[in-house]
N, C-alpha and C. Protein backbone atom coordinates (compact mmCIF):
# COMPACT_ATOMS: atom_id res chain seq x y z
N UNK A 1 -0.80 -76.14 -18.71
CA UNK A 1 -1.30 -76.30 -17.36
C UNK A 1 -1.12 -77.75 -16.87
N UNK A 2 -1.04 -78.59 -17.94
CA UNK A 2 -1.19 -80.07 -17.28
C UNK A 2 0.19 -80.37 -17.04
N UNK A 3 1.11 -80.02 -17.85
CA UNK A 3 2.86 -79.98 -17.47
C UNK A 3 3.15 -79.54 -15.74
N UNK A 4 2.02 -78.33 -15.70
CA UNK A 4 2.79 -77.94 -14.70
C UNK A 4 1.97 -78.64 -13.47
N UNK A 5 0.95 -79.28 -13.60
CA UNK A 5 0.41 -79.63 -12.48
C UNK A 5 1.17 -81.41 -12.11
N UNK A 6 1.62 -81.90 -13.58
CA UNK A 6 2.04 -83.35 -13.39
C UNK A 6 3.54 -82.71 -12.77
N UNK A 7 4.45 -81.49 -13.33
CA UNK A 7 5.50 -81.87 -12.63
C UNK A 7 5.59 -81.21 -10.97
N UNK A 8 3.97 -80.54 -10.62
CA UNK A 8 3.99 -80.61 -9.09
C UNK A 8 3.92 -81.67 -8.63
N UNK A 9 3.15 -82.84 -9.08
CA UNK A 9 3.04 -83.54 -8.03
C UNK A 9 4.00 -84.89 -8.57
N UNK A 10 4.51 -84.90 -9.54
CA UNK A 10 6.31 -85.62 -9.28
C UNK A 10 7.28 -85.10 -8.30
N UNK A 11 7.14 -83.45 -8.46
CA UNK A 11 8.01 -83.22 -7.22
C UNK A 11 7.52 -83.61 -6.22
N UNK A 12 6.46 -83.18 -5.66
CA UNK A 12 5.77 -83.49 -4.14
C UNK A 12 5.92 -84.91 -3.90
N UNK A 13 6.06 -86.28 -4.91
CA UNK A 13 6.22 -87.48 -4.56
C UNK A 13 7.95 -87.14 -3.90
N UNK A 14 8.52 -86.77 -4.98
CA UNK A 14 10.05 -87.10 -4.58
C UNK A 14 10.02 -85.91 -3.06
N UNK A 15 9.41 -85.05 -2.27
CA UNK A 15 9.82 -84.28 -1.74
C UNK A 15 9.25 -85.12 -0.21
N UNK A 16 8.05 -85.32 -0.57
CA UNK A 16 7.67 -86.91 0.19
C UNK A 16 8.71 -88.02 1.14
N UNK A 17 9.88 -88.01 -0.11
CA UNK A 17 10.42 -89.10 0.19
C UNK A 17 11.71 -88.43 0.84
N UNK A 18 11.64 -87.25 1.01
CA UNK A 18 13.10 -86.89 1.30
C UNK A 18 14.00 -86.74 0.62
N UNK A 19 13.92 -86.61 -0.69
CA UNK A 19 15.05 -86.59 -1.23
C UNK A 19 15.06 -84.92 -2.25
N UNK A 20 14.06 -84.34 -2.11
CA UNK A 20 14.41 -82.95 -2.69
C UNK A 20 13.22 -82.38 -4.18
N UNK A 21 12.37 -81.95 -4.23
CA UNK A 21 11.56 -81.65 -5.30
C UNK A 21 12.06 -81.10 -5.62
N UNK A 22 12.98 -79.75 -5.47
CA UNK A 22 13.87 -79.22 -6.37
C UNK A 22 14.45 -80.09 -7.49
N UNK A 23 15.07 -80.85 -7.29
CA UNK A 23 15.69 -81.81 -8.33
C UNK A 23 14.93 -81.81 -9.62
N UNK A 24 13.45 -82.26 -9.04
CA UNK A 24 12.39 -82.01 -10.19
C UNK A 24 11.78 -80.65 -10.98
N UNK A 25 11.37 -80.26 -9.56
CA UNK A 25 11.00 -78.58 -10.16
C UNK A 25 11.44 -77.92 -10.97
N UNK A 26 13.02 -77.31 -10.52
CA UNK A 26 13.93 -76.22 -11.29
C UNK A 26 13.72 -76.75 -12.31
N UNK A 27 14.18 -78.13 -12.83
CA UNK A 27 14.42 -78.28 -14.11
C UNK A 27 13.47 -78.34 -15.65
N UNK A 28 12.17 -79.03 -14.79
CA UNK A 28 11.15 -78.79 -15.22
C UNK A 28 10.86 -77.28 -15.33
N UNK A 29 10.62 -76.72 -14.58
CA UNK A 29 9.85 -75.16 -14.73
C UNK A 29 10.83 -74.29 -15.98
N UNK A 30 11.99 -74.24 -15.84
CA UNK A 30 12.63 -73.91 -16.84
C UNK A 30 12.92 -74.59 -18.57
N UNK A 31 12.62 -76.02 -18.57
CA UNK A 31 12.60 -76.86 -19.65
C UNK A 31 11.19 -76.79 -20.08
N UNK A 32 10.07 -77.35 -19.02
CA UNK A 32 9.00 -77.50 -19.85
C UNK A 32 7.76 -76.32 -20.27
N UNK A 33 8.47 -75.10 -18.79
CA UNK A 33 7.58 -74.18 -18.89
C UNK A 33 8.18 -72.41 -19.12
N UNK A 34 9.28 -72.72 -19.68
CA UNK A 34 10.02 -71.81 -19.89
C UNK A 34 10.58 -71.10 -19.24
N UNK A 35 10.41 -71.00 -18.19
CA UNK A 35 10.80 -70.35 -16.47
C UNK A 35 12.27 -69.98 -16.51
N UNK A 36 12.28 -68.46 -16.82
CA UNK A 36 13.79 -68.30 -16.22
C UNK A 36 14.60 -69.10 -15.01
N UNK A 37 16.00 -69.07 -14.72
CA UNK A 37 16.06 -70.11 -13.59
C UNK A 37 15.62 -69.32 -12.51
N UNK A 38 16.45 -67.95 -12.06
CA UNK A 38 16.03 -67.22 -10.93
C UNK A 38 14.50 -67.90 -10.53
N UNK A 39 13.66 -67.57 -11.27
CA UNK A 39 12.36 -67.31 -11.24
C UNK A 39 11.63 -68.77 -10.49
N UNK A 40 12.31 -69.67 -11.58
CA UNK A 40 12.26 -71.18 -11.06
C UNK A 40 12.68 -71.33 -9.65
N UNK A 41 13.85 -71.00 -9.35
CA UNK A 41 14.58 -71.35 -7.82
C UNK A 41 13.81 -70.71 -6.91
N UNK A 42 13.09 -69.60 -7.42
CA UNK A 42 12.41 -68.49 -6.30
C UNK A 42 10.79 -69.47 -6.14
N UNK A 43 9.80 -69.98 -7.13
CA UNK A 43 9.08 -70.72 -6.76
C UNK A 43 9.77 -71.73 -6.25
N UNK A 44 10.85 -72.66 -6.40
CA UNK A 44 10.73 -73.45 -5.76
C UNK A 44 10.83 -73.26 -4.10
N UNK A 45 11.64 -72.50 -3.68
CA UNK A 45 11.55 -72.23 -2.78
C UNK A 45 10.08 -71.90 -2.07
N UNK A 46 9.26 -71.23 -2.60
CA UNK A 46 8.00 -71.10 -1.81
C UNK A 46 7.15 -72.95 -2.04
N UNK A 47 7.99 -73.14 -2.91
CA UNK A 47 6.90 -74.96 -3.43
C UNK A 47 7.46 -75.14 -1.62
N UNK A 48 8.64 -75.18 -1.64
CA UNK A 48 9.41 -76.44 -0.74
C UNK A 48 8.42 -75.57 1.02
N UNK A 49 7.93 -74.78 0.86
CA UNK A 49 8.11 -74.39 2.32
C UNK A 49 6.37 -75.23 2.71
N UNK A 50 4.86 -75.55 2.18
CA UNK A 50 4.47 -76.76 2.43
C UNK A 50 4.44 -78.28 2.26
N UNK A 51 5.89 -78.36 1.14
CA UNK A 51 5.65 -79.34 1.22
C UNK A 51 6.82 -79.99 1.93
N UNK A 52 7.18 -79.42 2.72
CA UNK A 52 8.26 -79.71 3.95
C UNK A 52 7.71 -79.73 5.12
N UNK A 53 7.07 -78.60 5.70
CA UNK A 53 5.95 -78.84 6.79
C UNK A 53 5.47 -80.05 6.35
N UNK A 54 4.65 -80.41 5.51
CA UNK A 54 3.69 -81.78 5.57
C UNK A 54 4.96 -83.05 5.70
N UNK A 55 5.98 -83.22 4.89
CA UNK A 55 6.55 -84.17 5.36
C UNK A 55 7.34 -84.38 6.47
N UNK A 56 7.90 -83.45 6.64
CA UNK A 56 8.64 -83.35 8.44
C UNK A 56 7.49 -83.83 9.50
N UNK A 57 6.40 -83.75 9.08
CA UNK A 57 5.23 -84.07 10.00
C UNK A 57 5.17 -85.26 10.16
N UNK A 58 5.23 -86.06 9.17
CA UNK A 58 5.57 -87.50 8.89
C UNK A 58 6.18 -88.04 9.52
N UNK A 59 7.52 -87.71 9.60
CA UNK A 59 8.83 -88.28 9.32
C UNK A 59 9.14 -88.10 10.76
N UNK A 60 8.37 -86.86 11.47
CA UNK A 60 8.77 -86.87 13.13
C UNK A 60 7.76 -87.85 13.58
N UNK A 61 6.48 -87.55 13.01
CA UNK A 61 5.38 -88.96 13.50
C UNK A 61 6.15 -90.22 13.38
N UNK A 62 7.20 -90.77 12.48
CA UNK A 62 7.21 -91.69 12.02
C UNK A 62 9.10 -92.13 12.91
N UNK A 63 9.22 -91.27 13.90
CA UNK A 63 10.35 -90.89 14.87
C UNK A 63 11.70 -90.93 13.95
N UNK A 64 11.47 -90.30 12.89
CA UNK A 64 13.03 -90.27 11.90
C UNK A 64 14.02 -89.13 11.92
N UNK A 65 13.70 -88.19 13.09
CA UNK A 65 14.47 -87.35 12.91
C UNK A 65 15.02 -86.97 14.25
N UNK A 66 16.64 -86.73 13.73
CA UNK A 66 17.41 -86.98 14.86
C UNK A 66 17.11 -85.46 15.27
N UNK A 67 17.17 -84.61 16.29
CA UNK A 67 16.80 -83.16 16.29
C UNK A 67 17.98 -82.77 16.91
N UNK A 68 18.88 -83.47 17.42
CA UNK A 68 20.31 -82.92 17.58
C UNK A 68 21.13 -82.52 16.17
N UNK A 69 20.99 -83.22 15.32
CA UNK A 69 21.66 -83.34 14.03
C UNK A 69 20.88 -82.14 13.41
N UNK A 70 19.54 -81.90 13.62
CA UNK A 70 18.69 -81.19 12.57
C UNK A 70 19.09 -79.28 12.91
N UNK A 71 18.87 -79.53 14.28
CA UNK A 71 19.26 -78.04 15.39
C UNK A 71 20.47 -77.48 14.30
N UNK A 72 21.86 -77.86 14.55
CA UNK A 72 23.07 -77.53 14.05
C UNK A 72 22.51 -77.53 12.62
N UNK A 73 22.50 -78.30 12.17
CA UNK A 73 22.24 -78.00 10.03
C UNK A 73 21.30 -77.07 9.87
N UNK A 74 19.92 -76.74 10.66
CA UNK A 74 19.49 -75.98 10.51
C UNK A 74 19.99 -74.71 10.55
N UNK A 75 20.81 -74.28 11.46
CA UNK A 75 21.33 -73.35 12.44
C UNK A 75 22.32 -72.53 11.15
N UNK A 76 23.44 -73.64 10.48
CA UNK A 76 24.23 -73.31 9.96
C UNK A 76 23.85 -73.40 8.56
N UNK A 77 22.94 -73.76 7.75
CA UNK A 77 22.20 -73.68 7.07
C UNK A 77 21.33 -72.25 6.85
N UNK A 78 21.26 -72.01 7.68
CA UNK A 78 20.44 -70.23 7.41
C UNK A 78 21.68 -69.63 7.12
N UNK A 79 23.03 -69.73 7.83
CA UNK A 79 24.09 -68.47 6.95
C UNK A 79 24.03 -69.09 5.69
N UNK A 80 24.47 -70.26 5.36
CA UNK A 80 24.62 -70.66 3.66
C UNK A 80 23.38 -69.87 2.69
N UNK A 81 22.05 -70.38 3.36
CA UNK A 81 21.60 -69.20 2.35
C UNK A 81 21.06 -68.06 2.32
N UNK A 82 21.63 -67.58 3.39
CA UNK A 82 22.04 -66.21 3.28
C UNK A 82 23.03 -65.93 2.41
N UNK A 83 23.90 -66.48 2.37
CA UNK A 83 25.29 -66.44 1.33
C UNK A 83 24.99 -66.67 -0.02
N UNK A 84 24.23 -67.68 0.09
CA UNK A 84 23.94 -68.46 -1.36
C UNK A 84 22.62 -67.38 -2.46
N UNK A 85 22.04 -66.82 -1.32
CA UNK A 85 20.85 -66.12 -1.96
C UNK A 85 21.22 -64.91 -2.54
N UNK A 86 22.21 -64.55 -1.66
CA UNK A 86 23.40 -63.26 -2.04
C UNK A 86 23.72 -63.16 -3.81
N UNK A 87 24.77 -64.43 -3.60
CA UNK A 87 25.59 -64.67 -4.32
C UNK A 87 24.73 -65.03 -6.02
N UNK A 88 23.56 -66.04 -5.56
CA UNK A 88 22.89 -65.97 -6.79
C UNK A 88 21.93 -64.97 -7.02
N UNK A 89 21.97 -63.71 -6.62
CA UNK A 89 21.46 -62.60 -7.19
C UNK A 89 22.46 -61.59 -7.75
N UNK A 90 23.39 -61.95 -7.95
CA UNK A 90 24.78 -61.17 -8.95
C UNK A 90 24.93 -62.20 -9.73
N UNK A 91 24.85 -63.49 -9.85
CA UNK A 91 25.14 -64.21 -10.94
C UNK A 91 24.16 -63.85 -12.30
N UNK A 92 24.55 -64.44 -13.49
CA UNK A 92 23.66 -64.34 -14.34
C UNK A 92 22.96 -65.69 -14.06
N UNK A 93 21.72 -65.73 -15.06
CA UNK A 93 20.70 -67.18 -15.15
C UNK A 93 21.56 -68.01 -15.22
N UNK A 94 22.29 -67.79 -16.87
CA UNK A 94 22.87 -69.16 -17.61
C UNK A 94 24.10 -69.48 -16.84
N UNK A 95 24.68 -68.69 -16.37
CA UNK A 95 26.10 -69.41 -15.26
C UNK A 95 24.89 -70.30 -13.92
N UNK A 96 23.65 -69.31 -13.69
CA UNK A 96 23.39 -70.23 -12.71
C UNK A 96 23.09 -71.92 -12.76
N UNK A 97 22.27 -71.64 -13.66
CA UNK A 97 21.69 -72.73 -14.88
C UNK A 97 22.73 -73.85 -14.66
N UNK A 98 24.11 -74.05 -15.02
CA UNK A 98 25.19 -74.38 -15.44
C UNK A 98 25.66 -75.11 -14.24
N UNK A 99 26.17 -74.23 -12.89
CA UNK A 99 26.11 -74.93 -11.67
C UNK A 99 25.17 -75.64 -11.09
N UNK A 100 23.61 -75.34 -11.39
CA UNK A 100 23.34 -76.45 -10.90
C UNK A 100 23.20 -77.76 -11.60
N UNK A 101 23.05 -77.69 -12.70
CA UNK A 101 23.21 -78.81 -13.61
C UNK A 101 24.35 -79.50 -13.66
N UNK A 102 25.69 -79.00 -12.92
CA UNK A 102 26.53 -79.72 -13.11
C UNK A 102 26.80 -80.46 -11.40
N UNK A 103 26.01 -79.38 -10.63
CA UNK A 103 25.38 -79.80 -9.21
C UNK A 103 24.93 -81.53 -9.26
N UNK A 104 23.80 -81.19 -9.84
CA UNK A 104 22.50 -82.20 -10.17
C UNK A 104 23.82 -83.28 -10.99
N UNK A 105 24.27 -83.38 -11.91
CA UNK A 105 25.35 -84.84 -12.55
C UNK A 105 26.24 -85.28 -11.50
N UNK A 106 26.95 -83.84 -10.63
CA UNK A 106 27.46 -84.88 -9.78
C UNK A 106 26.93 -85.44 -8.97
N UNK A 107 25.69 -85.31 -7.63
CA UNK A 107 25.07 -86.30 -7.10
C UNK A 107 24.55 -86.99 -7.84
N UNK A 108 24.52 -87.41 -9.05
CA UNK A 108 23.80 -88.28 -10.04
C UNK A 108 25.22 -89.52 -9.63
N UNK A 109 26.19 -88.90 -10.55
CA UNK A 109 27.54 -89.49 -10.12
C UNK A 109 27.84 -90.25 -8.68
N UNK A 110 27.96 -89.30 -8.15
CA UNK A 110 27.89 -90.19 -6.73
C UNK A 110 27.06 -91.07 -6.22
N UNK A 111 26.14 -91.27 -6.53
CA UNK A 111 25.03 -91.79 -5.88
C UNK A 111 25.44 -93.12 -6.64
N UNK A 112 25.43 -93.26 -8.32
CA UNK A 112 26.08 -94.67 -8.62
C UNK A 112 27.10 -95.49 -8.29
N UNK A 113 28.41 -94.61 -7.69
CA UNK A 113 29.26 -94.87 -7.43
C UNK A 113 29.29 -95.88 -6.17
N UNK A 114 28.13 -94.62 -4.93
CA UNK A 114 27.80 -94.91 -3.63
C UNK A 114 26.75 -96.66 -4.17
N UNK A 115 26.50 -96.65 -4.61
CA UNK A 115 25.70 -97.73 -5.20
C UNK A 115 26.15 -99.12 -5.67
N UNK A 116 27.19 -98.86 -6.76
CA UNK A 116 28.51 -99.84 -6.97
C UNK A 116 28.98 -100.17 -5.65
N UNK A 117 29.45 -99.30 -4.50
CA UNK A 117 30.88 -99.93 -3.76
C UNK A 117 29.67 -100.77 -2.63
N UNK A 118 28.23 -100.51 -2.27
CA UNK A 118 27.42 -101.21 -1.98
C UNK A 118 26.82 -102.96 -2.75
N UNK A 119 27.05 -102.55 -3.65
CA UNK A 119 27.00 -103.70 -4.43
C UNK A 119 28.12 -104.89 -4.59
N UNK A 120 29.31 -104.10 -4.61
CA UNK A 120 30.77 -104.83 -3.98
C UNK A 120 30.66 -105.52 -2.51
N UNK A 121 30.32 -104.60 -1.90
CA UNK A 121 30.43 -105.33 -0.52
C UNK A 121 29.75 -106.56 -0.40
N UNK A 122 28.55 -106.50 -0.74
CA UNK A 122 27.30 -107.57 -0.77
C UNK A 122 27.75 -108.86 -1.47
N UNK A 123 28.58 -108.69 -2.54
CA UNK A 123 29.41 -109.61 -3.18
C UNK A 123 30.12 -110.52 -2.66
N UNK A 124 30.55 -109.44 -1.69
CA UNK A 124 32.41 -109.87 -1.06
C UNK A 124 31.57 -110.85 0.09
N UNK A 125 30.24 -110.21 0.68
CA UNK A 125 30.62 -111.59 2.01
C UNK A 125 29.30 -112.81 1.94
């Protein structure tokens, strides 16, 4: 019980910040609490739906969101998972498992990279 309550509210920090409690959740719920993935992705999904209301609340209080940009991603974002919800209910777990973990290394990847050529620049002038 205490696993699962510390890795709610690690996610809820990182989901806070915008950057995704999933990241935390899935991996946790399936590593520390045995959670098939399906099962995992399916709570997370109900995790993410207050703790997105509460931060969008924020973040519009706090005038950060462009709502032209949000309209369209939103918009086109409901077919993806429609597609995506599809598609990972014919997959098995462990192929799912697999993509996102290799999901999760590459924005790991990128993000250092994006990080390095920031660090270059700062150099250069």
């Amino acid at each position: 019980m205490i696993v699962a309550v510390l890795t709610g509210l690690c996610a809820g920090i990182i989901s806070g910040m915008g950057i995704g409690g999933g990241t935390i959740l899935i991996p946790a719920l399936a590593i520390f609490l045995n959670i098939g993935q399906h099962e995992a992705q399916g709570i997370n999904l109900l995790y993410f739906i207050p703790t997105a209301a509460i931060s969008l609340w924020v973040h519009i209080k706090n005038r950060s969101v462009n709502f032209k940009v949000a309209v369209l991603i939103i918009l086109t974002g409901l077919f993806g998972a429609v597609g995506g919800a599809i598609l990972a209910g014919f997959m098995e777990a462990k192929l799912l498992r697999r993509l996102f973990g290799i999901f999760l290394f590459a924005m790991g990847v990128y993000e250092i990279l994006k990080k390095d050529k920031k660090l270059k620049k700062a150099k250069e002038k």
